[in-house]
Protein backbone atom coordinates (compact mmCIF):
# COMPACT_ATOMS: atom_id res chain seq x y z
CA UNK A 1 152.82 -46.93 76.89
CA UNK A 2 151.94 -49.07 79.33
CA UNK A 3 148.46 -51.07 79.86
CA UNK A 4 146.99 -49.41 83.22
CA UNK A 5 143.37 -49.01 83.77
CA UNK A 6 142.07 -48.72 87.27
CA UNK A 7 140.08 -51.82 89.06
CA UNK A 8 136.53 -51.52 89.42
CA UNK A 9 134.54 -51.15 92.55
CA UNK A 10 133.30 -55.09 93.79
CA UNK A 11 129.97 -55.85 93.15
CA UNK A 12 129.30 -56.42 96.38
CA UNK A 13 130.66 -52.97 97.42
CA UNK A 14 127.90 -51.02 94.98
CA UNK A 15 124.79 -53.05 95.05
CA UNK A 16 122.02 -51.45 92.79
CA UNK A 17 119.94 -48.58 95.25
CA UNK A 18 116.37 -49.10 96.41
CA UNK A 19 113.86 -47.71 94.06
CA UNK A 20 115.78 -48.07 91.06
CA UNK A 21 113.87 -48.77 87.96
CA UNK A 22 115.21 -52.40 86.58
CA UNK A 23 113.48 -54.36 83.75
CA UNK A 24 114.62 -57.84 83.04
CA UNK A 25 116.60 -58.75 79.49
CA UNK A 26 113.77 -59.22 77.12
CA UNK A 27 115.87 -62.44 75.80
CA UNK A 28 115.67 -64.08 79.21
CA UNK A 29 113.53 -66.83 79.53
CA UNK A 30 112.14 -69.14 82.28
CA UNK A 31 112.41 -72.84 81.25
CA UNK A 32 110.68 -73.96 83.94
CA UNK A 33 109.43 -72.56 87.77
CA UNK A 34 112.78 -72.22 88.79
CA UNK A 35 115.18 -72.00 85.71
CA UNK A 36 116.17 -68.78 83.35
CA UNK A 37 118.38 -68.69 80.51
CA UNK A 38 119.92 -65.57 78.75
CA UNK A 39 122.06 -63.52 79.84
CA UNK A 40 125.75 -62.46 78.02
CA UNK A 41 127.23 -64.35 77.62
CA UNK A 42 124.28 -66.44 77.80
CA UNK A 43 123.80 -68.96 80.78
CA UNK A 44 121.62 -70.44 83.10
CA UNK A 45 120.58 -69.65 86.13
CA UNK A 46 118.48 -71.42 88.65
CA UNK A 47 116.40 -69.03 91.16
CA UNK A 48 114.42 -70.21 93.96
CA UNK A 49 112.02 -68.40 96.47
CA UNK A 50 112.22 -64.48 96.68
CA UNK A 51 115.00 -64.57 94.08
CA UNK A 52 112.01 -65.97 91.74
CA UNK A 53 109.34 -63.93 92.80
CA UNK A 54 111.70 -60.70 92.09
CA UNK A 55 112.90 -62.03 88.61
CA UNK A 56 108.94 -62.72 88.02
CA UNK A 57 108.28 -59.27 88.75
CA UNK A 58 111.04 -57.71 86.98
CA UNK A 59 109.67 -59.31 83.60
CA UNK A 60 107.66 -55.76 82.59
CA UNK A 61 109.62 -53.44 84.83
CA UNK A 62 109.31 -52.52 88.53
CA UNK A 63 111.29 -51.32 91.41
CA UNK A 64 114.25 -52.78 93.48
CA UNK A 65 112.63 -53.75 96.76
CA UNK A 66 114.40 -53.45 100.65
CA UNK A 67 116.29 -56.40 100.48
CA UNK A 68 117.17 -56.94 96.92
CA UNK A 69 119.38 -54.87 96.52
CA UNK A 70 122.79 -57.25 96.18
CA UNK A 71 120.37 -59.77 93.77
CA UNK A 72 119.45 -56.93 91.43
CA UNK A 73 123.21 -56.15 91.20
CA UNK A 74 124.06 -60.13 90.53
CA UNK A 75 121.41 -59.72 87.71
CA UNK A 76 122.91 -56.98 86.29
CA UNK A 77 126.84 -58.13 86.21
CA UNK A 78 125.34 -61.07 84.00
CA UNK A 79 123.34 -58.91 81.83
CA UNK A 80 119.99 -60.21 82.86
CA UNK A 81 118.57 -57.19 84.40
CA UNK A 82 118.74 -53.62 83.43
CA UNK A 83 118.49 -50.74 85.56
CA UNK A 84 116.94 -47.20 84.58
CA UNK A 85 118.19 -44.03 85.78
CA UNK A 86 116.55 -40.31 84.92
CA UNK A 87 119.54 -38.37 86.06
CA UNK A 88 119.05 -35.03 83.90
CA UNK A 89 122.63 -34.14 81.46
CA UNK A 90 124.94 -31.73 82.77
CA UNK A 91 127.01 -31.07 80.00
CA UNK A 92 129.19 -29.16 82.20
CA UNK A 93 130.31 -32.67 83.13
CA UNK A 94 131.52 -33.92 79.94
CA UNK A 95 134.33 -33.15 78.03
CA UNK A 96 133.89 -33.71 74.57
CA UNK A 97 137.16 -35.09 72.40
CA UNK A 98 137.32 -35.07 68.62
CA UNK A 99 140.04 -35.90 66.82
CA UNK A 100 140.09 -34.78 63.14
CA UNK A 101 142.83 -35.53 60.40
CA UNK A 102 142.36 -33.56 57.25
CA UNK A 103 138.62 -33.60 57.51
CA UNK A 104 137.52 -30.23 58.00
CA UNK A 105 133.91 -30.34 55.97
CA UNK A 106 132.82 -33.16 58.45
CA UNK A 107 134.20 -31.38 61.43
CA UNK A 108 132.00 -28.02 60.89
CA UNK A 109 129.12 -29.71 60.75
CA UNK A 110 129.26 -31.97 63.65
CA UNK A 111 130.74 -28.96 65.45
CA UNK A 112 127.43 -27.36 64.56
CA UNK A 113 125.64 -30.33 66.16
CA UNK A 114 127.35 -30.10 69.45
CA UNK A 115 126.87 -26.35 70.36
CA UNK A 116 126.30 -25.93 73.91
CA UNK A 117 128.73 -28.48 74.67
CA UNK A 118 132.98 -27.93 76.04
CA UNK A 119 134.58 -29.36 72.98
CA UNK A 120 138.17 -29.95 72.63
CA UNK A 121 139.36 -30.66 68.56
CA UNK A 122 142.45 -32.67 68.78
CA UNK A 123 144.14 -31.81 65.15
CA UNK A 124 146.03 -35.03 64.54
CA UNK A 125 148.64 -33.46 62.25
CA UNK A 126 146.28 -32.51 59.88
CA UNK A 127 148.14 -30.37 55.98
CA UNK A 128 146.01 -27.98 56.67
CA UNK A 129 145.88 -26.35 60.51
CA UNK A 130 144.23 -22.89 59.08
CA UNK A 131 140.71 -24.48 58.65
CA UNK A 132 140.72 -26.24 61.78
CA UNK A 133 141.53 -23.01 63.99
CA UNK A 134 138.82 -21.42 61.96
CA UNK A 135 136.03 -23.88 62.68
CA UNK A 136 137.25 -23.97 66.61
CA UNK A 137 136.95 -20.16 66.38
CA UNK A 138 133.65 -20.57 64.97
CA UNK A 139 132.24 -22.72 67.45
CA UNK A 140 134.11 -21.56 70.41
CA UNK A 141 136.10 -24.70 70.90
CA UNK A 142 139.11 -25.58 72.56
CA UNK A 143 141.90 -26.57 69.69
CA UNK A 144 144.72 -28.75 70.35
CA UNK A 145 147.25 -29.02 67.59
CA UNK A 146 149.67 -32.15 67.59
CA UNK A 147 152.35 -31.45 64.76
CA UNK A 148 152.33 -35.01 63.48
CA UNK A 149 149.46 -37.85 62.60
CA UNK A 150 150.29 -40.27 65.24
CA UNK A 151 147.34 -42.13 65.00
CA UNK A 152 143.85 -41.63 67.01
CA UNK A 153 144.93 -43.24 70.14
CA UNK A 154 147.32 -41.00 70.64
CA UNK A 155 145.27 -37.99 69.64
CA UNK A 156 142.48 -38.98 72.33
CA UNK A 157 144.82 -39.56 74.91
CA UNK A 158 146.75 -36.20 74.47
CA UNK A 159 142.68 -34.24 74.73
CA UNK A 160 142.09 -35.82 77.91
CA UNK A 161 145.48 -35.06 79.21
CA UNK A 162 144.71 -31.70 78.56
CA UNK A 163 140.73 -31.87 79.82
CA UNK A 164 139.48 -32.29 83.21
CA UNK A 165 135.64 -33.18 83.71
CA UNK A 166 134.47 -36.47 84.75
CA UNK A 167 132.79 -37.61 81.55
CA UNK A 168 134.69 -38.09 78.56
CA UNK A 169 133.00 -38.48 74.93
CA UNK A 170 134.45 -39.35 72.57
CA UNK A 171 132.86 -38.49 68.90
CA UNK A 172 135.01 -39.00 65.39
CA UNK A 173 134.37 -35.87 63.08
CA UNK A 174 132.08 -37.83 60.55
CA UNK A 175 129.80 -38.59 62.76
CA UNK A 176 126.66 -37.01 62.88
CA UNK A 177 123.09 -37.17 64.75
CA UNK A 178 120.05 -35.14 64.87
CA UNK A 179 119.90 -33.89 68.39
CA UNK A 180 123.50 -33.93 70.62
CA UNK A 181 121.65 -33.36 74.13
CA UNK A 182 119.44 -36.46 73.51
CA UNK A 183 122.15 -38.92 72.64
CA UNK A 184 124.11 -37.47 75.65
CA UNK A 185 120.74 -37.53 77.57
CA UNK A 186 120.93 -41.31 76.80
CA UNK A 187 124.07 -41.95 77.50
CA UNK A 188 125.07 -39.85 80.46
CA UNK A 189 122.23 -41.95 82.62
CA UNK A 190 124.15 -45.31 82.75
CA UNK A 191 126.97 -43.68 84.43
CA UNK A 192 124.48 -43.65 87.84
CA UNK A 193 125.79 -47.03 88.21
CA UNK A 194 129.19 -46.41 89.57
CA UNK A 195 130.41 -49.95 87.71
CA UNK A 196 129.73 -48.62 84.42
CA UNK A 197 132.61 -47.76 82.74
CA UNK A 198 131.64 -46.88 79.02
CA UNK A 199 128.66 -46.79 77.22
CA UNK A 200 127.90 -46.35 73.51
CA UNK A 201 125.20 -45.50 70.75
CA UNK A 202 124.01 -47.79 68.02
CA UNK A 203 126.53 -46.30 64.50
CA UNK A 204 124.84 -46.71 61.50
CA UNK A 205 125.45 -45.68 57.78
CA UNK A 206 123.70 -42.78 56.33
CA UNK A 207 120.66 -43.11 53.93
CA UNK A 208 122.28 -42.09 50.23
CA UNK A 209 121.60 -42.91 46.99
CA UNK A 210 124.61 -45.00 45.73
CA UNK A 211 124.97 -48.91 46.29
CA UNK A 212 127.96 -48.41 48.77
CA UNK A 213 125.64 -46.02 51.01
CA UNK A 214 122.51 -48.65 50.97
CA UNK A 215 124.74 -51.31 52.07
CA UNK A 216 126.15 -49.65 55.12
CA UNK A 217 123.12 -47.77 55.89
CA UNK A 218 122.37 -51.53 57.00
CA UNK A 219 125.63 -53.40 57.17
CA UNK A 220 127.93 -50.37 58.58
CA UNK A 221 131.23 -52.58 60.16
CA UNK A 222 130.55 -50.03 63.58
CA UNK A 223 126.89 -51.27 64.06
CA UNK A 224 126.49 -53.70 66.24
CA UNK A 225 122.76 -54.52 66.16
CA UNK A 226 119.41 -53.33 67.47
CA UNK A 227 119.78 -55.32 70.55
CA UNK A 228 120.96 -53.46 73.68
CA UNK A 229 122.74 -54.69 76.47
CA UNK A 230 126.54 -55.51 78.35
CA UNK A 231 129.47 -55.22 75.83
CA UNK A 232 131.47 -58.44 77.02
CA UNK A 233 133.93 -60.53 74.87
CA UNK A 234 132.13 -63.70 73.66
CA UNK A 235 128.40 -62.17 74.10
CA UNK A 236 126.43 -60.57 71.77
CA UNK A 237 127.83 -57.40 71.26
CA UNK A 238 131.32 -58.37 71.85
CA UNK A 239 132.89 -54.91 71.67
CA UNK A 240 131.79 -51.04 70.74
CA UNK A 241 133.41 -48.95 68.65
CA UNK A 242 134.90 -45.43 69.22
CA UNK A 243 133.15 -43.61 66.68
CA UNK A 244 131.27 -42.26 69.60
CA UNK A 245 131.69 -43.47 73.09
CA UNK A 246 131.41 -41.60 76.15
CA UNK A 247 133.92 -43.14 79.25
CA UNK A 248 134.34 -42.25 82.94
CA UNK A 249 137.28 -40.67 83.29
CA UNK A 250 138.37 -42.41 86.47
CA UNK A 251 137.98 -45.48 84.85
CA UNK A 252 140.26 -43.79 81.68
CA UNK A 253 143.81 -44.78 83.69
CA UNK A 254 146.22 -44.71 80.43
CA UNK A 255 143.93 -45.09 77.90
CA UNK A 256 143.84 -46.23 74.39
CA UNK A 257 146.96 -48.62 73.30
CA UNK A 258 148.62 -46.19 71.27
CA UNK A 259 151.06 -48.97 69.53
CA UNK A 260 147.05 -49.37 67.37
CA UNK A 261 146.16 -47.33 65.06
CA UNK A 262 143.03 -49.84 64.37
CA UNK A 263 141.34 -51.89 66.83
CA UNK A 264 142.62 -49.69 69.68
CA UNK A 265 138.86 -49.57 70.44
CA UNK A 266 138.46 -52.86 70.89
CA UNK A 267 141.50 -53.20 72.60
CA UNK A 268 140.24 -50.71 75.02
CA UNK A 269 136.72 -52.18 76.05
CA UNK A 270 137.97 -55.82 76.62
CA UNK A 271 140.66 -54.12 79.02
CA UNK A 272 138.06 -52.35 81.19
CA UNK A 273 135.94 -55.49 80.74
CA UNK A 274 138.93 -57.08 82.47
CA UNK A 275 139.04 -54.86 85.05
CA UNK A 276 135.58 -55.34 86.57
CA UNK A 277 134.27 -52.80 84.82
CA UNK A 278 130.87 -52.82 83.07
CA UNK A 279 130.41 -51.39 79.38
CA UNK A 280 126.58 -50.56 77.62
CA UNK A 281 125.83 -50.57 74.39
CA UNK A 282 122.36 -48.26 74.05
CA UNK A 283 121.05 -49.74 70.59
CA UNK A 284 118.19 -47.33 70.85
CA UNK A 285 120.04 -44.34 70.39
CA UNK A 286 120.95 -44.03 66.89
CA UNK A 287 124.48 -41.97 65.08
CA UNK A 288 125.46 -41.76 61.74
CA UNK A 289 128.89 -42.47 60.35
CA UNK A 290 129.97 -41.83 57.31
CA UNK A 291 130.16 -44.21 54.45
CA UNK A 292 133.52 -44.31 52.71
CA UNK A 293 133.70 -42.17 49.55
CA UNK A 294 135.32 -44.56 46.92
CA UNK A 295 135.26 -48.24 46.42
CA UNK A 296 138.79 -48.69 47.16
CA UNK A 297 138.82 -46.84 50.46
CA UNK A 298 135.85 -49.35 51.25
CA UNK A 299 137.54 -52.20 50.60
CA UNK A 300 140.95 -50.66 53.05
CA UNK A 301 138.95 -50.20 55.42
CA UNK A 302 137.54 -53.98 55.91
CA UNK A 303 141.20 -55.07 55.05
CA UNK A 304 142.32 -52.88 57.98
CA UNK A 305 139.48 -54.46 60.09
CA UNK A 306 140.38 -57.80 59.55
CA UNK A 307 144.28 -57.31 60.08
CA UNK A 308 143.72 -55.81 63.46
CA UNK A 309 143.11 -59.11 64.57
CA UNK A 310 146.46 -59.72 64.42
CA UNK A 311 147.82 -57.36 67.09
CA UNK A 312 144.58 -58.08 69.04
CA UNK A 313 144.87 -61.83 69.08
CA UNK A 314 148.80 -60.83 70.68
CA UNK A 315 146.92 -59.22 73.44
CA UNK A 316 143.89 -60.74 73.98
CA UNK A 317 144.72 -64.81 72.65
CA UNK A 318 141.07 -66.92 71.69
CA UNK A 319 138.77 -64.18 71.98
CA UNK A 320 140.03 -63.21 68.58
CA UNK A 321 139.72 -66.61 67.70
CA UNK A 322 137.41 -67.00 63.95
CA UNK A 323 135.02 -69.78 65.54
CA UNK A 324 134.73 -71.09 69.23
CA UNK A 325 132.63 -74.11 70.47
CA UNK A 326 132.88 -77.38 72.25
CA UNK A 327 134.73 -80.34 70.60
CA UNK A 328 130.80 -82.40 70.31
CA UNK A 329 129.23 -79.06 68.65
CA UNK A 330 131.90 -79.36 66.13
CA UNK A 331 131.96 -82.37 65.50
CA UNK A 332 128.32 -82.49 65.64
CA UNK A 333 128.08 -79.71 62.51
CA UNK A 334 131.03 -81.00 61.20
CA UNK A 335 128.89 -84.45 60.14
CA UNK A 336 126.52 -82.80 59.39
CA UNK A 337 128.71 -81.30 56.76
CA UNK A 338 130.61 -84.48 55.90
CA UNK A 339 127.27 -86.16 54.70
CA UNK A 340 127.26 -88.15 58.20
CA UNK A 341 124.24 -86.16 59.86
CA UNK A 342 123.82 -89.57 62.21
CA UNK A 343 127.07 -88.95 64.05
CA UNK A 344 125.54 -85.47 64.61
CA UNK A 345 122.70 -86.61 65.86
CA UNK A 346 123.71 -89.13 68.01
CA UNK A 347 126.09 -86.55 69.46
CA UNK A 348 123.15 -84.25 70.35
CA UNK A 349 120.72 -86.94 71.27
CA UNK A 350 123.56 -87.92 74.00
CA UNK A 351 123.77 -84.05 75.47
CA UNK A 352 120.50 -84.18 75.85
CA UNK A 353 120.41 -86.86 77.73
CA UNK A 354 123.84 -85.88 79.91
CA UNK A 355 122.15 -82.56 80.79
CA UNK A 356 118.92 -84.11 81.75
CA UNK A 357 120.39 -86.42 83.82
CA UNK A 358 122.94 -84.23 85.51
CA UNK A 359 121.40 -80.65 85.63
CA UNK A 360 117.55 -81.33 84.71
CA UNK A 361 116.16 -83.69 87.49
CA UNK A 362 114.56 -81.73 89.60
CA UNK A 363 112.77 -79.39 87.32
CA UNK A 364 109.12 -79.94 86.31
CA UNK A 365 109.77 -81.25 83.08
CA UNK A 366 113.59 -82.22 82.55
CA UNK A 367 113.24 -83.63 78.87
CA UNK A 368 111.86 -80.18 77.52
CA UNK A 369 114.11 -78.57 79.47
CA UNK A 370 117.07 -80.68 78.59
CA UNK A 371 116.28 -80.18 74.95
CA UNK A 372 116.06 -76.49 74.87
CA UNK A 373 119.26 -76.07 76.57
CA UNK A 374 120.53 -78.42 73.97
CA UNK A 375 119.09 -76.75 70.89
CA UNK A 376 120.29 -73.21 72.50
CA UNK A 377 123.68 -74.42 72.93
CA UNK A 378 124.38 -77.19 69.71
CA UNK A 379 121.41 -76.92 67.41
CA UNK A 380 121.71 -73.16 66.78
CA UNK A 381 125.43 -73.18 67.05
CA UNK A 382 125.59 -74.02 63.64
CA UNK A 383 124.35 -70.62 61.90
CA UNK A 384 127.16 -68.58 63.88
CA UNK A 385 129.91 -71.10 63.00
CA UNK A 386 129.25 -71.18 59.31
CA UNK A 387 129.61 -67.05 59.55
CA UNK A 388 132.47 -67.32 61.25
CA UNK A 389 134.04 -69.98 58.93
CA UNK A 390 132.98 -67.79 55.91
CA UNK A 391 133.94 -64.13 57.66
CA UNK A 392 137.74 -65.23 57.83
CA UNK A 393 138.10 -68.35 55.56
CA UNK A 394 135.54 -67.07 53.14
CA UNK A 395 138.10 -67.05 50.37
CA UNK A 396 140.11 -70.24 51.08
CA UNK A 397 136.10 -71.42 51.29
CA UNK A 398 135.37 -70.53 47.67
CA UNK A 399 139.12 -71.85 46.31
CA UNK A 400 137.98 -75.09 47.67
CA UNK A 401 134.95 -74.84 46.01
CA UNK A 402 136.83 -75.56 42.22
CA UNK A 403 137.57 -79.52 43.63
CA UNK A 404 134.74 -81.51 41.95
CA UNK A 405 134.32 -83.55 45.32
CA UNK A 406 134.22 -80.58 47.57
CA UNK A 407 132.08 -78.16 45.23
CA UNK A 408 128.87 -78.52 46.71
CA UNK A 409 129.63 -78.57 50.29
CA UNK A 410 131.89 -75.52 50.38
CA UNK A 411 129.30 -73.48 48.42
CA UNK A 412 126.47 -74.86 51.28
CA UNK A 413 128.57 -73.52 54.11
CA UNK A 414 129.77 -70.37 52.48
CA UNK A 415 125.43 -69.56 51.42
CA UNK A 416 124.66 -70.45 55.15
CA UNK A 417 127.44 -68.40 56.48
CA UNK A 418 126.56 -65.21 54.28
CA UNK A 419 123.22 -65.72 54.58
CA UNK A 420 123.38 -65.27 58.46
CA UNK A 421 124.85 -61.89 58.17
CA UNK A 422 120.75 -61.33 56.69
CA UNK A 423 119.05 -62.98 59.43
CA UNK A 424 117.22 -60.29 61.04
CA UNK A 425 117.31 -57.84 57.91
CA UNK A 426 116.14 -58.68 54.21
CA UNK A 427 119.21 -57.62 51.92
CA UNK A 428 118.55 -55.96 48.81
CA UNK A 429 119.71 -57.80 45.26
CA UNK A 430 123.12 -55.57 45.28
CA UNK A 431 123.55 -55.99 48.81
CA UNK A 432 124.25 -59.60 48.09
CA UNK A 433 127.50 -58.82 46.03
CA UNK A 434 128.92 -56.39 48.67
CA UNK A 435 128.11 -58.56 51.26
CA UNK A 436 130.39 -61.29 49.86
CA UNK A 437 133.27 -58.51 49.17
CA UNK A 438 132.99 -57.05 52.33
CA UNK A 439 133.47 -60.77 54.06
CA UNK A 440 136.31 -61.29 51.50
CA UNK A 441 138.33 -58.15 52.11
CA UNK A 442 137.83 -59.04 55.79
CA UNK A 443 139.48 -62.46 55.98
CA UNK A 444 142.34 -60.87 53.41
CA UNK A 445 143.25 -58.54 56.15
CA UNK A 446 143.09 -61.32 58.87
CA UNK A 447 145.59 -63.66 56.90
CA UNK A 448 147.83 -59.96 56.72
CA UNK A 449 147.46 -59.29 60.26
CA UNK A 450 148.74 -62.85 61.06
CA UNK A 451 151.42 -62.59 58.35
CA UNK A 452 152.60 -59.64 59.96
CA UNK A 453 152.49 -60.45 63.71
CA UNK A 454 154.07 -63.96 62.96
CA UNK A 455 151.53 -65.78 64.90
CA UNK A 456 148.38 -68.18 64.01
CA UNK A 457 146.29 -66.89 66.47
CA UNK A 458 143.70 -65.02 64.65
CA UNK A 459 142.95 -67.92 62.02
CA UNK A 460 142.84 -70.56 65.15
CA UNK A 461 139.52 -71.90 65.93
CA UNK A 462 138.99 -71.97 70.21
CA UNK A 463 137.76 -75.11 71.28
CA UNK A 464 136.01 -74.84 74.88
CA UNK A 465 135.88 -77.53 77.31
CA UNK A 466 132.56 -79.81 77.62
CA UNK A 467 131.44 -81.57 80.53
CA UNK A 468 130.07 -84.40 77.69
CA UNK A 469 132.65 -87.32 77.78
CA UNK A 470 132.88 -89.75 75.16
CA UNK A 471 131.15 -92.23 77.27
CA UNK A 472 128.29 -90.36 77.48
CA UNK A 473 128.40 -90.16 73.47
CA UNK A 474 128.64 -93.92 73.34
CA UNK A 475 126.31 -94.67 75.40
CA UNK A 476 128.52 -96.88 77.81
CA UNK A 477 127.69 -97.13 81.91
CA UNK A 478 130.39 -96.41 84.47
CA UNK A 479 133.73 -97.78 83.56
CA UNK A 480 135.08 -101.25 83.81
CA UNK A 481 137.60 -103.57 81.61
CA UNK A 482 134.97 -104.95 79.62
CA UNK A 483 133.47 -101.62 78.97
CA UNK A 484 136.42 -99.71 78.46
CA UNK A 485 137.33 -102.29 75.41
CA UNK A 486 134.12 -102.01 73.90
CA UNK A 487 134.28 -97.94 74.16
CA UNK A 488 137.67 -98.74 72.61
CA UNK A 489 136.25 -101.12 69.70
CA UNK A 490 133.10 -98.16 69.22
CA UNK A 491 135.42 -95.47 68.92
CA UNK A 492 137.61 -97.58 66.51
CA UNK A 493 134.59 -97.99 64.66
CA UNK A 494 134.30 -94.14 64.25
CA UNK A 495 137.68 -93.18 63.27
CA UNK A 496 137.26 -95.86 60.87
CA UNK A 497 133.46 -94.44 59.12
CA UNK A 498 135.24 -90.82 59.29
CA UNK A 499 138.38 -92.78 57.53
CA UNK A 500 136.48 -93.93 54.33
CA UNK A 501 134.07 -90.51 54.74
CA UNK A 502 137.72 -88.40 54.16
CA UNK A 503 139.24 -91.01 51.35
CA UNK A 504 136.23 -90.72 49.57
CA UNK A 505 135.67 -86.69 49.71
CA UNK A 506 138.96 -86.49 48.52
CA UNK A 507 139.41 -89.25 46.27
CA UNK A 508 140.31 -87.68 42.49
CA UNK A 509 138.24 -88.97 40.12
């Protein structure tokens, strides 16, 4: 199968209309008169005049003004602003696409849920085809049969080959909500933008009684937060998952990859992503997926998470990568670690001053400035680098942990790293447990995936590129012969410190 997806429209061809409703990202933030940060993935942006005024007014909500059109649109493609439609459903517009595999108890009931809408069951090879023609009977549904399990890709992409209304939504069988017409209320709206491509719920785990059941009602692997905004690789919701995602069809082209039976979804949104097109997640409308039903499927399932990677790195290179960041963030946290937090600190003192002096000097006040940027961008770097340390090298992490030396600095990074997973929601006491499996099974299936594809690229840490130079670091002027051999005798000094720091961590007793 090949990789086509059609190109999106230019910005500049579909500014955002007059009137439209647009609120600004409640995570953007003016550092100074002129200056806003946020954004995903976040940046900085510096707006002057009506461009200011606008933003200003945005803050709480209002209106796109005659004239702002194109800036409302440059807001939006950076995930700053946020436009509001009221465009009533017309479910006569979407087709909706469930694939099913040997799941008919979970199919009747969210066939129940979505009366009223066209449905089309895709039976992906399922034993038993008897109970699946009996529920699409039922609930006057369209049934398409494929004779073997190929996989969902391929089950999706045969339903819309055989559909034909704009809207497709796609909706896994055990997944469930309370009221179908709001959700696709919700979600239908975005598609007034003509850019928008995809857009998907919040997927949560049920409320039950059992451990597994209170973990994912919090910790489900498809949820991807309360916070709403553009799906783009490296922000922060990096991808949505099928479960239940409703696409434009003339953005469809050929589809899911079908050579992925996991990830595919991923796969999917990063291509459209590619091709101009914009993707929403809506965290305020809330599914239900079920929780797997034994202890052993649970653990597959992360395993099968975590070896996707593989195939997805092949595709897609760094933004599979398990950690990103500049080589002076790194570095920075890696002294930190080392028992050297002065080299981290001199390493942020410096970027503070480099930003001040090169981006900051005409703001009202560049050293606050300069040192929020700088705590945004190094400072609290260090939270999502431990989880992403302890998400795929979690196990190597705790192995390490049995060298006398090493004990107490592994187990520091791999508490910060789990602990981040809790940041924004208090775990119970037997979360705690299933939170460390979960990461565990995880970075299993990540070492599988790259096992299996023969390639490194899923365990490689990305290192960006930095506009800090070593100079800056060292505090030398511009360059001449004298300075460059004291920069030279400096840096020796360094490698040296980091030298004894590395003999002495791993030094046997």
């Amino acid at each position: 199968m090949s990789d086509f997806l059609p190109q999106a429209l230019s910005p500049v061809e579909a500014p955002i209309p007059e009137g439209t409703r647009v609120v600004l990202d409640e995570h953007a933030t003016f550092l100074d008169r002129d200056l806003v940060s946020g954004g995903s993935p976040w940046r900085l942006l510096r707006l002057v005049g009506a461009s200011r005024e606008a933003a200003k007014r945005w803050q709480h909500g209002g209106f796109v003004l005659p004239g702002e059109e194109r800036f409302a649109r440059t807001l939006v493609q950076q995930g700053l602003l946020h436009p509001h439609f009221d465009d009533d459903v017309n479910v006569d517009e979407i087709d909706v696409i469930v694939p099913v595999f040997n799941d008919d108890a979970s199919l009747e009931t969210l066939l129940a849920d979505l009366e009223g809408f066209h449905v089309t069951i895709v039976d992906d090879g399922s034993l038993d085809a008897a109970e699946a023609t009996r529920c699409a009977n039922d609930y006057d549904a369209t049934l398409l049969r494929l004779h073997a399990n190929e996989g969902p890709s391929h089950a999706r992409n045969a339903a819309v080959l055989a559909t034909s209304r704009p809207l497709l939504w796609f909706i896994d069988a055990d997944v469930s909500m309370e009221n179908a017409f709001h959700v696709a209320q919700r979600l239908y709206t975005a598609f007034s933008d003509p850019l928008v491509a995809a857009t998907a719920p919040r997927v949560r785990g049920p409320e039950g009684p059992s451990m597994r059941e209170r973990f994912e009602e919090h910790f489900s692997p498809l949820d991807m937060g309360e916070r709403s905004g553009l799906v783009v690789p490296g922000g922060f919701v990096g991808f949505v998952p099928s479960a239940c995602l409703m696409v434009r069809r003339a953005a469809y082209g050929d589809g899911f990859d079908e050579a992925l039976r996991v990830g595919e979804d991923v796969d999917f949104v990063w291509r459209l992503h590619d091709q101009g097109w914009l993707v929403r997640y809506e965290a305020t409308v809330i599914v239900t997926h079920r929780a797997r039903t034994s202890w052993r499927a649970w653990w597959i399932q992360r395993q099968r998470y975590g070896a996707s990677s593989g195939a997805l790195a092949e595709r897609h290179g760094s933004r599979l990568a398990p950690l990103r960041g500049d080589p002076w963030t790194l570095l920075a946290w890696l002294s930190v670690l080392a028992g050297q937090p002065a080299i981290g600190g001199r390493i942020v003192r410096a970027a503070r001053n480099h930003a001040r002096a090169k981006n900051f000097e005409t703001t009202d006040n560049p050293r606050d400035v300069a040192n929020q940027v700088v705590a945004r961008n190094m400072v609290r770097a260090g939270g999502p680098l431990a989880r992403g340390v302890v998400r795929t090298f979690g196990g190597a992490l705790l192995l390490t942990a049995l060298h006398p030396r090493l004990r107490t600095r592994a187990l520091v990074l791999f508490a910060v790293g789990s602990a981040w997973r809790w940041r924004h929601q208090r775990p119970r006491v037997t979360d705690i447990p299933l939170g460390v499996a979960d990461d565990l099974a995880y970075g299993v299936g990540v070492v599988q995936g790259a096992w299996q594809t023969k390639s490194f690229r899923s365990l490689t840490p990305h290192v960006t590129k930095s506009s800090l130079g070593y100079r800056d670091v060292m505090g030398l002027p511009a360059s001449s012969d004298e300075q460059k051999q004291r920069a030279a005798q400096v840096a020796a000094q360094i490698v040296e410190r980091w030298r004894q720091v590395i003999g002495r961590t791993h030094r046997l007793q």
